[in-house]
Protein backbone atom coordinates (compact mmCIF):
# COMPACT_ATOMS: atom_id res chain seq x y z
CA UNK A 1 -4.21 66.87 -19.28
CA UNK A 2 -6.54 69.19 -20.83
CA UNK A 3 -6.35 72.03 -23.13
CA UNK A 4 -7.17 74.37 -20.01
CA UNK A 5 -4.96 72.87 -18.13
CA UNK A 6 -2.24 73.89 -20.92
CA UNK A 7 -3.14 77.14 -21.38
CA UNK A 8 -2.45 77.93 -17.69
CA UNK A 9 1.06 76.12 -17.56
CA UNK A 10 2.22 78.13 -20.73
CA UNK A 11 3.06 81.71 -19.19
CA UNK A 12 4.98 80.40 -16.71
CA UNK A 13 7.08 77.70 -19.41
CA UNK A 14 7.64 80.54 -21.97
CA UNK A 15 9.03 82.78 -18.74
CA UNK A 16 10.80 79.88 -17.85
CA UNK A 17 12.39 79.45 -21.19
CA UNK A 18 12.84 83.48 -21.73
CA UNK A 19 14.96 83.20 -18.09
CA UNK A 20 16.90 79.93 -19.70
CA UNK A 21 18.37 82.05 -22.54
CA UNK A 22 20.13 84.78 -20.67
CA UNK A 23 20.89 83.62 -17.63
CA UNK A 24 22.83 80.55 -19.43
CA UNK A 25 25.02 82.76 -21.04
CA UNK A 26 25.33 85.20 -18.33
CA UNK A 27 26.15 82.41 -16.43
CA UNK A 28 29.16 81.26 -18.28
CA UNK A 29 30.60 84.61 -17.48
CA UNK A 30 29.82 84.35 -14.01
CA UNK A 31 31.36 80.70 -13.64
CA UNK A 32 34.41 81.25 -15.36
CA UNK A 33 35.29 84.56 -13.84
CA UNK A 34 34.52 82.90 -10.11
CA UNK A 35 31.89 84.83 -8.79
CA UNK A 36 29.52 81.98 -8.42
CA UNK A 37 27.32 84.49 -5.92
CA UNK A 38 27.13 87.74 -7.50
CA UNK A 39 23.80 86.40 -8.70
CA UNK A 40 22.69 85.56 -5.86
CA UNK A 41 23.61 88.67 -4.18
CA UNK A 42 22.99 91.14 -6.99
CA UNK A 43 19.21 89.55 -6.70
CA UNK A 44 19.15 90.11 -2.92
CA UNK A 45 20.24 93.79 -3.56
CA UNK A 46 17.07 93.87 -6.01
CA UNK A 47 14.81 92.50 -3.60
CA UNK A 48 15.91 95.03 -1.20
CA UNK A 49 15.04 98.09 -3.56
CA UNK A 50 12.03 96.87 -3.93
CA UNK A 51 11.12 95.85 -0.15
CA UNK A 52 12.44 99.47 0.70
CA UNK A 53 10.05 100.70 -2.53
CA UNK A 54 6.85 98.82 -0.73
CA UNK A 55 8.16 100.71 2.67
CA UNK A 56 7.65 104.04 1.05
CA UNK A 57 4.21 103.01 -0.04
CA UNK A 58 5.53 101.34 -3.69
CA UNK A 59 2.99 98.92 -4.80
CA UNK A 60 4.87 95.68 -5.23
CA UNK A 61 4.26 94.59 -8.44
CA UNK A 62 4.35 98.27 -10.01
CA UNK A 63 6.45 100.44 -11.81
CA UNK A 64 7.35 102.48 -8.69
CA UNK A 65 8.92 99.01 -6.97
CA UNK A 66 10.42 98.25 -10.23
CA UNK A 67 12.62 101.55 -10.06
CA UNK A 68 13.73 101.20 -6.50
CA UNK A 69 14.43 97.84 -7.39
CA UNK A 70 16.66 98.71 -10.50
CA UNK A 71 18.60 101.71 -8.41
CA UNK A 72 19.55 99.45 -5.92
CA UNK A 73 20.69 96.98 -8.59
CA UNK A 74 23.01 99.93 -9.92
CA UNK A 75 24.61 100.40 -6.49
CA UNK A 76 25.35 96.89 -6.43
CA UNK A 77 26.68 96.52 -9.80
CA UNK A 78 29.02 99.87 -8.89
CA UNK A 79 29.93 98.12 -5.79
CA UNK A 80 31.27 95.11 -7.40
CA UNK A 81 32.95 96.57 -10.55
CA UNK A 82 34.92 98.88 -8.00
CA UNK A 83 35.99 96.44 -5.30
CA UNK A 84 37.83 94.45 -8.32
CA UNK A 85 40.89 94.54 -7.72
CA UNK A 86 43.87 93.04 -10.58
CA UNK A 87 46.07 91.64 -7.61
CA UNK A 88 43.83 92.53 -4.12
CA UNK A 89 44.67 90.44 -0.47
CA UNK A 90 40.63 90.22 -0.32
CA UNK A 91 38.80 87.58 -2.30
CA UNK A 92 35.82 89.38 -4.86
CA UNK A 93 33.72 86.69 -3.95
CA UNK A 94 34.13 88.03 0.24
CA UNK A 95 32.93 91.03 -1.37
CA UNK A 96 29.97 89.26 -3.13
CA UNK A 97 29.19 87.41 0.23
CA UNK A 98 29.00 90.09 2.25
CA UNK A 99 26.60 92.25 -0.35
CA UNK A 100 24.24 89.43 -0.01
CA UNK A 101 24.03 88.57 3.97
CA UNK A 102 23.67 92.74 4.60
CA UNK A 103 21.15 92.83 1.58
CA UNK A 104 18.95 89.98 3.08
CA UNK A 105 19.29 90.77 6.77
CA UNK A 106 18.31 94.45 5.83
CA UNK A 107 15.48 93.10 3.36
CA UNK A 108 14.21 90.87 6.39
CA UNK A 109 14.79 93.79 9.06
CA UNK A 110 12.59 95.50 6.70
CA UNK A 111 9.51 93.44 6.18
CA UNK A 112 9.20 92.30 9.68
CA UNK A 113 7.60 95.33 10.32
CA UNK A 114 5.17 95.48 7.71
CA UNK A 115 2.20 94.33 7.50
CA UNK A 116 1.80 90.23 5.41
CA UNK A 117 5.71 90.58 6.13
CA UNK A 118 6.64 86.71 6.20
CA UNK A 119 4.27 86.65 2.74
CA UNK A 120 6.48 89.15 0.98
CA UNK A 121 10.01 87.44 2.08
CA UNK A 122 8.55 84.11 0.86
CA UNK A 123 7.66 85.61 -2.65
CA UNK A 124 11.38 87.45 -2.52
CA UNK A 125 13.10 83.70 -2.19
CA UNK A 126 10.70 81.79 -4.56
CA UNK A 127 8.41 84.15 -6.34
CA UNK A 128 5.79 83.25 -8.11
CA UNK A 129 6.60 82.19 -11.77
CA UNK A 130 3.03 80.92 -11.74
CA UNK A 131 1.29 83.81 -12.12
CA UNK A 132 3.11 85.46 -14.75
CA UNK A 133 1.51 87.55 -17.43
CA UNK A 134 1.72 87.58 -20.79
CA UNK A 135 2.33 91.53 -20.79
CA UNK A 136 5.28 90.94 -18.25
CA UNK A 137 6.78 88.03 -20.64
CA UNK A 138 6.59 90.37 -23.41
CA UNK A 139 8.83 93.37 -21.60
CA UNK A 140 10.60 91.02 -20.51
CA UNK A 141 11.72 89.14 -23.88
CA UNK A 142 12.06 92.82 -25.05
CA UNK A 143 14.01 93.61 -22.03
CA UNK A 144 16.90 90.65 -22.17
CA UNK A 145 16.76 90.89 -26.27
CA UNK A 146 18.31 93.96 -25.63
CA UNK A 147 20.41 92.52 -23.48
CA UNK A 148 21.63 89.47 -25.49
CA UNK A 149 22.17 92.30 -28.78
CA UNK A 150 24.25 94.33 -26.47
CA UNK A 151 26.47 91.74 -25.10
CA UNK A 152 26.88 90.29 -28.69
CA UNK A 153 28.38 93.64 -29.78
CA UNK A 154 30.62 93.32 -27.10
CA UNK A 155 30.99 89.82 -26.88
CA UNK A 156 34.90 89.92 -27.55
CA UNK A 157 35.74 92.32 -24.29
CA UNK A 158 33.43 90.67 -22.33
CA UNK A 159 34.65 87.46 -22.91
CA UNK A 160 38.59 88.38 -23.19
CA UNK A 161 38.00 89.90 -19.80
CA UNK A 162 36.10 86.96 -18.43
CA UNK A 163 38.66 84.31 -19.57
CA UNK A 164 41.78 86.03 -19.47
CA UNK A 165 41.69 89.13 -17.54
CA UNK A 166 45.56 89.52 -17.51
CA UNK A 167 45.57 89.82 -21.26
CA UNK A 168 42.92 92.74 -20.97
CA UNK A 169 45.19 94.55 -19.34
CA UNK A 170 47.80 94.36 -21.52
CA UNK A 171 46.06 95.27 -24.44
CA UNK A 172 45.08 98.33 -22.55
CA UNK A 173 41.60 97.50 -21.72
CA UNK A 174 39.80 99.27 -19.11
CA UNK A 175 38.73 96.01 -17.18
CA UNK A 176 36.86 98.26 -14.07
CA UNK A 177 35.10 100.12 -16.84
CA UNK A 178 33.59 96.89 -18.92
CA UNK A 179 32.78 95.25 -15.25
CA UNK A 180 31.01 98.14 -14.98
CA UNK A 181 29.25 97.87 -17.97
CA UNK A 182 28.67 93.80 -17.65
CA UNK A 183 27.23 94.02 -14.05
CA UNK A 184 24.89 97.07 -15.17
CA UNK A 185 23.49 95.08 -17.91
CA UNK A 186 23.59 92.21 -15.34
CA UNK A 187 21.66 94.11 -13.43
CA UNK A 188 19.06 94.77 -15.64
CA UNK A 189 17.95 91.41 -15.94
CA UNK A 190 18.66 90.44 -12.45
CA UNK A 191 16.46 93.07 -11.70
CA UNK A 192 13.54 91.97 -14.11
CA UNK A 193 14.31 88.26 -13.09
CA UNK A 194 13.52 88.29 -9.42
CA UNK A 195 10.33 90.10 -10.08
CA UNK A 196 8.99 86.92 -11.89
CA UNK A 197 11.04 84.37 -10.16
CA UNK A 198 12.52 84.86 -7.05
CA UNK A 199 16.12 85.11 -5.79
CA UNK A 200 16.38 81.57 -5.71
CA UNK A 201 14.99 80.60 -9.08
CA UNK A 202 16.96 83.21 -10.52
CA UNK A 203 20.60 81.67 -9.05
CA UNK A 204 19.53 78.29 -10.01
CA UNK A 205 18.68 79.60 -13.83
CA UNK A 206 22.56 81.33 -13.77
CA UNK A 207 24.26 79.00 -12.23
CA UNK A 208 23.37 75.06 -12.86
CA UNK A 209 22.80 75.18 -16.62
CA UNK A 210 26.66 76.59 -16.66
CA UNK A 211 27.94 73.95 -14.00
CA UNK A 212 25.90 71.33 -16.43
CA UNK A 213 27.52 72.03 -19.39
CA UNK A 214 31.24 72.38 -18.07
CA UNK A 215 30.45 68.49 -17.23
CA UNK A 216 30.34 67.62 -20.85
CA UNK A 217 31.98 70.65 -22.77
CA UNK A 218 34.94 72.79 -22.89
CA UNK A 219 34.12 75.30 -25.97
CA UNK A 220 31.87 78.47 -25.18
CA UNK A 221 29.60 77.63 -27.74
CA UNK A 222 29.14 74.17 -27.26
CA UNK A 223 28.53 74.66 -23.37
CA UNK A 224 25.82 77.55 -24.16
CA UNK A 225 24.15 74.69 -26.59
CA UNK A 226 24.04 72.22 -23.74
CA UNK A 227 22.91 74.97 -21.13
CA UNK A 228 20.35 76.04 -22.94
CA UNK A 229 18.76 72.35 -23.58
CA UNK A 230 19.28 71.32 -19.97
CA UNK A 231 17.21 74.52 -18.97
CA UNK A 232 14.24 74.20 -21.40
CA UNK A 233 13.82 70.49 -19.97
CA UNK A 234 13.81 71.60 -16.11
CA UNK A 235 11.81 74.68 -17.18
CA UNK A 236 8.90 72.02 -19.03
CA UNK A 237 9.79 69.07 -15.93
CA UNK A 238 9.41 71.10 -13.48
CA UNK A 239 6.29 73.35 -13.86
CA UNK A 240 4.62 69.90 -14.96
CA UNK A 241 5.95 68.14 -12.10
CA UNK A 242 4.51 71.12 -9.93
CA UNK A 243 1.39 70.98 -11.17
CA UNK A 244 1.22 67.20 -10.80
CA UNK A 245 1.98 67.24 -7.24
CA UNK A 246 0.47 70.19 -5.97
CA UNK A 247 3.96 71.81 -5.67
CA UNK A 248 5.29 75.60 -5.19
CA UNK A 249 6.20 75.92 -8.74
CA UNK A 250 9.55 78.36 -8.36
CA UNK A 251 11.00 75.85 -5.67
CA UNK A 252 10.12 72.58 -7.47
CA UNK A 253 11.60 74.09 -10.34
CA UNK A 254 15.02 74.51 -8.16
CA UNK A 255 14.83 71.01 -6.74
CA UNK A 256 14.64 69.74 -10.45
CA UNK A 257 17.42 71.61 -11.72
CA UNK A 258 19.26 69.84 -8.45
CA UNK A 259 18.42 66.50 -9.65
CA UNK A 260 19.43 66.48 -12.88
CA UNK A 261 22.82 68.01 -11.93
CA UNK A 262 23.05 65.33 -9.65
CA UNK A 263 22.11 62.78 -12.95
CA UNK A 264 24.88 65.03 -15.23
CA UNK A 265 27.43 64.43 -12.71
CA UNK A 266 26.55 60.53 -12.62
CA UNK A 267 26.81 60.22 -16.33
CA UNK A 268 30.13 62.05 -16.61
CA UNK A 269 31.45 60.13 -13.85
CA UNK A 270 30.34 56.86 -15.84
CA UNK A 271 31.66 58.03 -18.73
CA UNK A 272 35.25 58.98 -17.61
CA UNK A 273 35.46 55.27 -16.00
């Protein structure tokens, strides 16, 4: 492989790597509080604002699809903190569902009409972590550091209210309010995240390195530990592995992180016989 060669594949590893270290944590939040879609759907709801930003003459990769992008995000994240209920007859996750088939049909109602249409939905599913920018890596790092500083502030409501909600209340904690305040932040990145990588990409960068380490670890910290290695070796396996087979680099990376769960949940079956 040479140097070149290198030099291209870089952007898209460090994004790669910058998605790894949020997400992961995020994603032990979003795993232990059983919400395994609001990713998923919170992305959709991005990719919305941002289809109905390019409707109104937003260019895509701009500022101006960035902001319609975020708002909607915000709606979202109000949607979900308020439809929490302590002891409600419908399921949050129903909730969560629902969010993302409306978001998607709407974002595909959308595009259909517009011109390079099928193109657009495409890059909303699997982006294009390829073509990343240095400038947009920088933001970005900015972007979730502020993020990751806020969240370790906070890190003892959020995670009280994550892994024992019940508690929260009795301690007088206003659990709507700090929902509010994790899916905002959420949001933020979400936001941010599909821009580079795609709806898709995204989930699999919240969810899997989570799922991973539960396989193998029951402490926060050691599970973030293990997250965070199993992502930085899909992120460098799987834009390699694209580039060596003349792959779409955001879905190869997703088939990747599918196989090695697969390989996890071999070994820890092996193990426990």
């Amino acid at each position: 492989m040479t140097s070149d060669v290198l030099i291209f594949l870089l952007p898209p590893f460090v994004a790669s790597l910058i998605l790894t270290g949020i997400h992961t944590y995020l994603g032990l939040h979003v795993v232990e509080r059983g919400v395994i879609f609001v990713d998923l759907s919170l992305a959709q709801v991005a990719a919305l604002g941002s289809t109905v930003g390019f409707l109104w003459g937003a260019d895509l990769h701009g500022p101006g699809a960035y902001w319609w992008s975020l708002g909607f995000t915000f709606l979202g994240a109000g949607v979900f903190s308020i439809t929490r209920m302590r002891r409600g007859h419908i399921p949050h996750e129903a909730v969560i569902g629902i969010v993302y088939a409306v978001s998607a049909a709407l974002a595909v109602t959308a595009m259909s009409q517009a011109p390079e249409g099928a193109e657009h939905i495409k890059d909303m599913l699997v982006g294009n972590i390829l073509v990343v920018t240095w400038d947009e890596i920088g933001k970005t790092a900015l972007l979730y550091g502020a993020v990751g500083i806020f969240h370790w502030i906070f890190r003892r409501q959020f995670l009280l209210i994550t892994t024992k909600p019940e508690e929260a209340h009795r301690k007088g904690l206003s659990v709507r309010r700090w929902d509010l305040l994790f899916y905002v932040s959420f949001g933020f990145v979400v936001t941010s995240s599909v821009g580079i990588a795609g709806v898709l990409l995204v989930f699999s960068y919240l969810i899997v390195p989570s799922v991973f380490a539960m396989l193998f670890a029951k402490r926060v910290g050691t599970r973030l530990a293990i997250g965070w290695c199993m992502g930085t070796f899909v992120s460098g396996a799987g834009v390699l592995l694209s580039y060596l087979l003349d792959l779409p680099t955001g879905a190869t990376i997703v088939c990747t992180f599918g196989v090695t769960l697969l390989i996890g949940w071999a070994v820890r079956m092996a193990i426990r016989d």
